[in-house]
PDB file of N, CA and C in Angstrom:
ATOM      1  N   UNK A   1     -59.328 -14.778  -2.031  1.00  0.00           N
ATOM      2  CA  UNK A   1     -58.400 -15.609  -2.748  1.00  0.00           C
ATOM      3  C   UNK A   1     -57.059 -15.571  -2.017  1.00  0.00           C
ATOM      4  N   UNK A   2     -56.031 -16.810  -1.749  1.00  0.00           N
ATOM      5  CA  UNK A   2     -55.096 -16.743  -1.245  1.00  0.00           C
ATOM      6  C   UNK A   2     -53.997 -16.285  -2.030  1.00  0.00           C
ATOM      7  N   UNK A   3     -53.031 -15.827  -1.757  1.00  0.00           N
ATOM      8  CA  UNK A   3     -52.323 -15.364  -2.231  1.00  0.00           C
ATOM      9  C   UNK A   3     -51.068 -16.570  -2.287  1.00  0.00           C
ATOM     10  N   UNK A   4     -50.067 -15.975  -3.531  1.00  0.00           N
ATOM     11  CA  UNK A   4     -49.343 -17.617  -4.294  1.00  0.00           C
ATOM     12  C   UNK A   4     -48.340 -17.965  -3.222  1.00  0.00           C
ATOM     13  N   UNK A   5     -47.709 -17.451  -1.560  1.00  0.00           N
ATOM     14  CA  UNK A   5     -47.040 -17.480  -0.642  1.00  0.00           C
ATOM     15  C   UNK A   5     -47.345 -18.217   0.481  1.00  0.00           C
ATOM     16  N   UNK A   6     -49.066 -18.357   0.524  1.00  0.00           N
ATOM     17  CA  UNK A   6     -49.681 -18.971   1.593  1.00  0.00           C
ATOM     18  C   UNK A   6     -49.554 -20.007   1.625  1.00  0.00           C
ATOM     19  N   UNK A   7     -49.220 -21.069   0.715  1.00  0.00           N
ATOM     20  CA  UNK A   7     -48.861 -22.515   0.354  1.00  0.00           C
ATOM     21  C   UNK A   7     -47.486 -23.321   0.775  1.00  0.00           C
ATOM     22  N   UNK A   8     -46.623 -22.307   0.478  1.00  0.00           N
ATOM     23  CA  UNK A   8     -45.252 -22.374   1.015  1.00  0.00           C
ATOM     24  C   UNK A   8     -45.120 -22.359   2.195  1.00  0.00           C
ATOM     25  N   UNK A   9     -43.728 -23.576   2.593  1.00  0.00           N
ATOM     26  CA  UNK A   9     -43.945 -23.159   4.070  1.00  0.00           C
ATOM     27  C   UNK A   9     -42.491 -22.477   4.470  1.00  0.00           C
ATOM     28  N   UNK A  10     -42.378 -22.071   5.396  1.00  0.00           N
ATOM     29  CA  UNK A  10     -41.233 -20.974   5.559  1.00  0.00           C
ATOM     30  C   UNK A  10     -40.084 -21.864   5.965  1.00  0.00           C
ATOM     31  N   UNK A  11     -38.690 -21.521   5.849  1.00  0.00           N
ATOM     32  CA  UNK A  11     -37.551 -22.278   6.060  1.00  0.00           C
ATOM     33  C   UNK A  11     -37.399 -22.695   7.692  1.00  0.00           C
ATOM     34  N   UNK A  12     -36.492 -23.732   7.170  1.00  0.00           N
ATOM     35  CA  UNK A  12     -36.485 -24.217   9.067  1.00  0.00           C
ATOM     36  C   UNK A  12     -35.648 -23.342   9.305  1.00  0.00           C
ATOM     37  N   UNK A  13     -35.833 -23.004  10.829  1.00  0.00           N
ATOM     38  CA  UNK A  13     -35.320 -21.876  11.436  1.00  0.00           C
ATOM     39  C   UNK A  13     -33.934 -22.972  12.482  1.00  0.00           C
ATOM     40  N   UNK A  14     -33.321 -24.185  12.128  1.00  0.00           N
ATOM     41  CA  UNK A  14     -32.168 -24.035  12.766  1.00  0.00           C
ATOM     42  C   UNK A  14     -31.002 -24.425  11.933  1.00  0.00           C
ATOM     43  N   UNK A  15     -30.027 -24.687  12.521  1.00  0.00           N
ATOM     44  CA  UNK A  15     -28.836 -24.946  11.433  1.00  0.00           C
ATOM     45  C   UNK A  15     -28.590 -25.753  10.796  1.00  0.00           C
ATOM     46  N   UNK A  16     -28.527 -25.586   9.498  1.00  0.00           N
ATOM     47  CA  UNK A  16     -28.634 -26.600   8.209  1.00  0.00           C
ATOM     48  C   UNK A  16     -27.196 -27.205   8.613  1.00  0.00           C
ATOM     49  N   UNK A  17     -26.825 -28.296   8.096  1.00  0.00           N
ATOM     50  CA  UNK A  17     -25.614 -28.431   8.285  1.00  0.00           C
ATOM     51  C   UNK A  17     -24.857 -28.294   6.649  1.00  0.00           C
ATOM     52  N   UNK A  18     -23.587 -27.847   6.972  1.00  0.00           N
ATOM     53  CA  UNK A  18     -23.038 -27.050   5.972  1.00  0.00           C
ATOM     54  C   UNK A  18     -22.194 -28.306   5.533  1.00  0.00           C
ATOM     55  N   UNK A  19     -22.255 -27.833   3.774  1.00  0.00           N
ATOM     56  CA  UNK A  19     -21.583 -28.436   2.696  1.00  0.00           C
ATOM     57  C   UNK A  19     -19.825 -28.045   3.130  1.00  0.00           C
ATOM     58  N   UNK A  20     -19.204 -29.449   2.946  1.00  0.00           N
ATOM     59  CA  UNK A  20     -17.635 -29.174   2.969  1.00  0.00           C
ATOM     60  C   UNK A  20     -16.588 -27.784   2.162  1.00  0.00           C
ATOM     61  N   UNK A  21     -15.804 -27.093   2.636  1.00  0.00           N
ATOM     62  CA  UNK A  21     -15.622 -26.126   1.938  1.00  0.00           C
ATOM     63  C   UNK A  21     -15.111 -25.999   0.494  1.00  0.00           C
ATOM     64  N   UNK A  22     -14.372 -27.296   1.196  1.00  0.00           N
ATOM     65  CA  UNK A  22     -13.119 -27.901  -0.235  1.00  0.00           C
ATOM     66  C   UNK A  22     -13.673 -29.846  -0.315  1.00  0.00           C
ATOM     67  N   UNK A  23     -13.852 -30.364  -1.560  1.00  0.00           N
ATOM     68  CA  UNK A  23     -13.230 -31.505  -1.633  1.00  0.00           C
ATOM     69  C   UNK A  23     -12.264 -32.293  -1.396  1.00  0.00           C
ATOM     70  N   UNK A  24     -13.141 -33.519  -0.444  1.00  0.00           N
ATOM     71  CA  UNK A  24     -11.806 -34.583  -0.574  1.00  0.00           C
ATOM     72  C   UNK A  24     -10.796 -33.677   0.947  1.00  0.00           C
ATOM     73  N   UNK A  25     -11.445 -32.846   1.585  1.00  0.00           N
ATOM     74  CA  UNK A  25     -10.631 -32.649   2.834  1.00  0.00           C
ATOM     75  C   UNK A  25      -9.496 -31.705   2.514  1.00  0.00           C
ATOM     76  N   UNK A  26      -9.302 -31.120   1.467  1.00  0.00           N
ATOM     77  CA  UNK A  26      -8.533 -30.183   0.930  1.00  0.00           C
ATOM     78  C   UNK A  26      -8.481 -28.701   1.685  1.00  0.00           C
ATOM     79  N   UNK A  27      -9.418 -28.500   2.889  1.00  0.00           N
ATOM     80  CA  UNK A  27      -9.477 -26.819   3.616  1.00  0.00           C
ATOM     81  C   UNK A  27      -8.422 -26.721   4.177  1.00  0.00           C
ATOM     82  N   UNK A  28      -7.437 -27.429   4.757  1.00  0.00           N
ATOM     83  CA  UNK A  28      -6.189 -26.849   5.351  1.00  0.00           C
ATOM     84  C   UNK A  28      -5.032 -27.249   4.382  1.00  0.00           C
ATOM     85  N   UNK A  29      -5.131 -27.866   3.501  1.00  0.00           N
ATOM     86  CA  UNK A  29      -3.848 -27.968   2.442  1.00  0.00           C
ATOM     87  C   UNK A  29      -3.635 -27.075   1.301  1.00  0.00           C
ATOM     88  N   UNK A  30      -4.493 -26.070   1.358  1.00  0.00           N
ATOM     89  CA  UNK A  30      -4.329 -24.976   0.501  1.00  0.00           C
ATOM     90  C   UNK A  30      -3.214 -24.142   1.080  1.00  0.00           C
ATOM     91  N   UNK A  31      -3.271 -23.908   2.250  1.00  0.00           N
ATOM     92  CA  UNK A  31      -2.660 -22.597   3.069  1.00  0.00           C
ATOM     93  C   UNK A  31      -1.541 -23.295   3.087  1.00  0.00           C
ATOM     94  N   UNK A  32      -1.097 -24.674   3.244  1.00  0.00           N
ATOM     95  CA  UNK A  32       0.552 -25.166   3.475  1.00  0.00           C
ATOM     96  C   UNK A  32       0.743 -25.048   1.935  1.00  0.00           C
ATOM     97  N   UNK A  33       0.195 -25.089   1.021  1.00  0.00           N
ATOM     98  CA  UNK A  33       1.102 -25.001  -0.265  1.00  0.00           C
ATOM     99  C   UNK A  33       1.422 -23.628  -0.521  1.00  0.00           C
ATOM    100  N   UNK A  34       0.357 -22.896  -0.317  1.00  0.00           N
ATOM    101  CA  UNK A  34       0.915 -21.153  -0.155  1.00  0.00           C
ATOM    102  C   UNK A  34       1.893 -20.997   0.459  1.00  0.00           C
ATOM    103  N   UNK A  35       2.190 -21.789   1.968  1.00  0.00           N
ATOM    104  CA  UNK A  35       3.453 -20.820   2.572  1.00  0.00           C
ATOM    105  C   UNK A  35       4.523 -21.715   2.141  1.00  0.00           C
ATOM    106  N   UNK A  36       4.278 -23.259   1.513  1.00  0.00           N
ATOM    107  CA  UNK A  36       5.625 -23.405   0.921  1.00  0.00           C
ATOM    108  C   UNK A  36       6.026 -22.921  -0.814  1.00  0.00           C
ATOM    109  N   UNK A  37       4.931 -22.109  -1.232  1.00  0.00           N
ATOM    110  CA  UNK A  37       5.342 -21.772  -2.369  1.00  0.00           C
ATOM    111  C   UNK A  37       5.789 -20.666  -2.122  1.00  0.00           C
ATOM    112  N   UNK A  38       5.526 -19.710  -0.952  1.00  0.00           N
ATOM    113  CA  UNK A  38       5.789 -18.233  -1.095  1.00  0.00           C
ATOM    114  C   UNK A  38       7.284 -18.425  -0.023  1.00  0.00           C
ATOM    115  N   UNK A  39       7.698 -19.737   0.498  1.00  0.00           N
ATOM    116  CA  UNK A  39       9.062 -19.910   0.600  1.00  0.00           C
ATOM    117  C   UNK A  39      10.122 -20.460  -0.644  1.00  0.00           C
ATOM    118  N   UNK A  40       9.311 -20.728  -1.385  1.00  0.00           N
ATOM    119  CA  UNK A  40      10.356 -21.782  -2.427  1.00  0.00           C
ATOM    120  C   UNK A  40      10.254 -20.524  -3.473  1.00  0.00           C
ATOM    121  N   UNK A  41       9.401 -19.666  -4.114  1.00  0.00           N
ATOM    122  CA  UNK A  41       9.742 -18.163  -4.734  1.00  0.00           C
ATOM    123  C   UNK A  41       9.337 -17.377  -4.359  1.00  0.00           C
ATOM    124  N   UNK A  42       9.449 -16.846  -2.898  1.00  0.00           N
ATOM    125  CA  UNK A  42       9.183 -15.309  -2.635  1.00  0.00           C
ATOM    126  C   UNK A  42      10.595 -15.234  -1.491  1.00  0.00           C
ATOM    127  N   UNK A  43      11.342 -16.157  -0.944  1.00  0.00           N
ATOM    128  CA  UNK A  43      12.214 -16.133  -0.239  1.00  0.00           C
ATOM    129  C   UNK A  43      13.163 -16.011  -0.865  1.00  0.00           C
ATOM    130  N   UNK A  44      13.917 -16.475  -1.763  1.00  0.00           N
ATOM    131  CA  UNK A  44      15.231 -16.341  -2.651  1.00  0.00           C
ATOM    132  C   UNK A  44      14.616 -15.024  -3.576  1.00  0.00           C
ATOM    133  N   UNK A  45      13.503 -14.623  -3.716  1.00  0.00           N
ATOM    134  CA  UNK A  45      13.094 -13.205  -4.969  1.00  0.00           C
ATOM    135  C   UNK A  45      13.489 -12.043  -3.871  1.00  0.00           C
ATOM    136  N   UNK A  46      13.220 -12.184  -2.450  1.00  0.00           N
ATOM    137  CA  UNK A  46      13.324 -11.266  -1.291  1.00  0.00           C
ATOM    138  C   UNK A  46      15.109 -11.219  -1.491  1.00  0.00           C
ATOM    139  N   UNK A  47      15.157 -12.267  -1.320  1.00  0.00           N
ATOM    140  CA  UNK A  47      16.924 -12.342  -0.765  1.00  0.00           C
ATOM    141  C   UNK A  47      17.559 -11.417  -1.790  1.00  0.00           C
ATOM    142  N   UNK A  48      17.362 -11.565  -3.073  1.00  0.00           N
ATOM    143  CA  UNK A  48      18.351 -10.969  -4.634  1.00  0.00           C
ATOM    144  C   UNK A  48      17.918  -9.693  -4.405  1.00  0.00           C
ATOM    145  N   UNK A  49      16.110  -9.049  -3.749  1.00  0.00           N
ATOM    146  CA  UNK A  49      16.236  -7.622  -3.957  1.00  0.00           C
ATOM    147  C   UNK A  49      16.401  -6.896  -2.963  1.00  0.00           C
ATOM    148  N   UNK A  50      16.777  -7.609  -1.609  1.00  0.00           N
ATOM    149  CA  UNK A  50      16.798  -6.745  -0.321  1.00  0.00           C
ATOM    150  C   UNK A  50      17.524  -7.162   0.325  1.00  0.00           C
ATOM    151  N   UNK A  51      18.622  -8.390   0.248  1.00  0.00           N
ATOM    152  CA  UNK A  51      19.582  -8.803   0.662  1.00  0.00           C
ATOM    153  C   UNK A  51      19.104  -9.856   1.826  1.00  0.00           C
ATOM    154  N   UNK A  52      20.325 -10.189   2.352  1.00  0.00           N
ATOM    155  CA  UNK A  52      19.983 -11.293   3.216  1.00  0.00           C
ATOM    156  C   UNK A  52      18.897 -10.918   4.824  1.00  0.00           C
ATOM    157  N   UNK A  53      19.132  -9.885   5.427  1.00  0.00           N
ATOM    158  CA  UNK A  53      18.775  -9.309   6.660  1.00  0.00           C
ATOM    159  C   UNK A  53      17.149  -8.654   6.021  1.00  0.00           C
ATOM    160  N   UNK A  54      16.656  -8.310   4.646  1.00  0.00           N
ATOM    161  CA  UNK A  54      15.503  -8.079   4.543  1.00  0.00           C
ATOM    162  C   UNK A  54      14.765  -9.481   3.895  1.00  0.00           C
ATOM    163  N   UNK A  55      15.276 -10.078   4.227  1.00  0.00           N
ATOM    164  CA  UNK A  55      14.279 -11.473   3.290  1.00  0.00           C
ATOM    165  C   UNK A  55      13.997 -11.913   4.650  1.00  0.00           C
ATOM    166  N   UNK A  56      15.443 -11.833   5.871  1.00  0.00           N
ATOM    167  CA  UNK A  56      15.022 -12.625   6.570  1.00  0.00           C
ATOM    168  C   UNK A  56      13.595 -12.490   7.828  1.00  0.00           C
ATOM    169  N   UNK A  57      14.140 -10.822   7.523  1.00  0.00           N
ATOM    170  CA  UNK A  57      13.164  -9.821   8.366  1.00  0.00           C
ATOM    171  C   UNK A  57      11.603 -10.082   7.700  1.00  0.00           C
ATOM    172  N   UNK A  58      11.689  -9.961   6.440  1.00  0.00           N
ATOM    173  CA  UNK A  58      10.263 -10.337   5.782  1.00  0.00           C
ATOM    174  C   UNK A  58       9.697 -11.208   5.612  1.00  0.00           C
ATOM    175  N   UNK A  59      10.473 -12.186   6.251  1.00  0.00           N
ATOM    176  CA  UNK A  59       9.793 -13.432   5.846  1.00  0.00           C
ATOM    177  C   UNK A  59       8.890 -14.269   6.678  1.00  0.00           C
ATOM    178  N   UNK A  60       9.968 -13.596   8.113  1.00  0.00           N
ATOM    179  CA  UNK A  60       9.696 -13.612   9.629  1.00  0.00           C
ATOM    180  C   UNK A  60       8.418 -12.548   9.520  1.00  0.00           C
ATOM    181  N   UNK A  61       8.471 -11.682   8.974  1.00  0.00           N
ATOM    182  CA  UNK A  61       7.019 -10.735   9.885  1.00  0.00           C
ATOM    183  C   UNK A  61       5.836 -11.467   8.985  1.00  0.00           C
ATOM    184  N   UNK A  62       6.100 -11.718   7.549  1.00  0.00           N
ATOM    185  CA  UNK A  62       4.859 -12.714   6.786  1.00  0.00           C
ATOM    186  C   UNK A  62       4.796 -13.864   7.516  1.00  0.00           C
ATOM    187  N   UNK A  63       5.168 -14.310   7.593  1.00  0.00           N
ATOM    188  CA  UNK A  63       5.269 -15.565   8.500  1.00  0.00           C
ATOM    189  C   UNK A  63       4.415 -15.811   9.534  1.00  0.00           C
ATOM    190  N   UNK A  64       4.697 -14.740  10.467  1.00  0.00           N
ATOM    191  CA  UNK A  64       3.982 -14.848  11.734  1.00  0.00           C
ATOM    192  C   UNK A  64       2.708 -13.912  11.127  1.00  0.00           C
ATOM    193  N   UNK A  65       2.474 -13.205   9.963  1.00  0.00           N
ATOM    194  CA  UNK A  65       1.327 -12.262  10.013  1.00  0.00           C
ATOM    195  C   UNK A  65       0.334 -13.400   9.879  1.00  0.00           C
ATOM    196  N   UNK A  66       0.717 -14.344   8.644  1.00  0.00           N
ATOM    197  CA  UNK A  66      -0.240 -15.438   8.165  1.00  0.00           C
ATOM    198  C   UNK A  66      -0.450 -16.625   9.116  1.00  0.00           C
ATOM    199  N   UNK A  67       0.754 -16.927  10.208  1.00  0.00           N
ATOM    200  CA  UNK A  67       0.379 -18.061  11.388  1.00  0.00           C
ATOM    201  C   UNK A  67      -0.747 -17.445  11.993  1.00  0.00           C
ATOM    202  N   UNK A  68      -0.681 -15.766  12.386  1.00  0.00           N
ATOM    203  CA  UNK A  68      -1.856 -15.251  13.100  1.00  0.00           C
ATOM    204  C   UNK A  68      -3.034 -15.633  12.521  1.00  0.00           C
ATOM    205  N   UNK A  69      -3.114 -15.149  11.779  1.00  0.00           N
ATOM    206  CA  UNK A  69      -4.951 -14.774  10.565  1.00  0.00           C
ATOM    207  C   UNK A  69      -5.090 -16.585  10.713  1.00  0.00           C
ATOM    208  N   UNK A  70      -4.544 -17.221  10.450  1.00  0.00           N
ATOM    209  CA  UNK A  70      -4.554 -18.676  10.216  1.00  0.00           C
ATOM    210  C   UNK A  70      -4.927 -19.552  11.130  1.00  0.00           C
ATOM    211  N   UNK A  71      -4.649 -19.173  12.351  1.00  0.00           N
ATOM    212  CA  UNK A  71      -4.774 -20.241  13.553  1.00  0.00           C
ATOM    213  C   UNK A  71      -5.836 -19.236  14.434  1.00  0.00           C
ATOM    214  N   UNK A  72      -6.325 -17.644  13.986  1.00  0.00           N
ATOM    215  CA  UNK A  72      -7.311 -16.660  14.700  1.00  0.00           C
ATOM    216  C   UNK A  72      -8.596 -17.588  15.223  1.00  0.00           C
ATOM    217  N   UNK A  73      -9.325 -17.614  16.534  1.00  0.00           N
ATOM    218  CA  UNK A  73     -10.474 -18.347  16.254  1.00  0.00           C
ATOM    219  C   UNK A  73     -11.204 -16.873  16.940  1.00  0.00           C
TER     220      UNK A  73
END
C-alpha cells in the first residue's frame, strides 16, 4: 500500500518570485518618515535634555548609524 506522501509532488526547487513587502510601493517610505519624525521629536527632546552640542552630536551619530544599516547591501 502506498503511503498518503507518494501522491504529492515535491516543491519546485527554484525561486518563487516574492510577494511585495509593503503595498502600493510603500518599502522605502517607511524609513523617510522615521527619520523625519525622529527629527521633528527626537531633535528638539535631545536639544532641552542635553543641550545644543549633544543633540547635535546625537543626531549626527543616529544619523549616519541608520544611513549605514539602510543603504548596507
Amino acid at each position: 500500500m502506498a503511503s498518503a506522501s507518494a501522491g504529492r509532488r515535491a516543491p519546485a526547487r527554484g525561486k518563487a518570485k516574492a510577494a511585495p513587502r509593503f503595498a502600493f510601493g510603500f518599502g522605502r517610505w517607511w524609513k523617510v518618515a522615521l527619520l523625519v519624525g525622529l527629527v521633528m521629536i527626537g531633535l528638539p527632546l535631545a536639544h532641552a535634555m542635553f543641550g545644543e552640542i549633544g543633540a547635535l552630536l546625537g543626531g549626527a551619530v543616529l544619523f549616519g548609524f541608520l544611513l549605514g544599516r539602510w543603504t548596507l547591501r
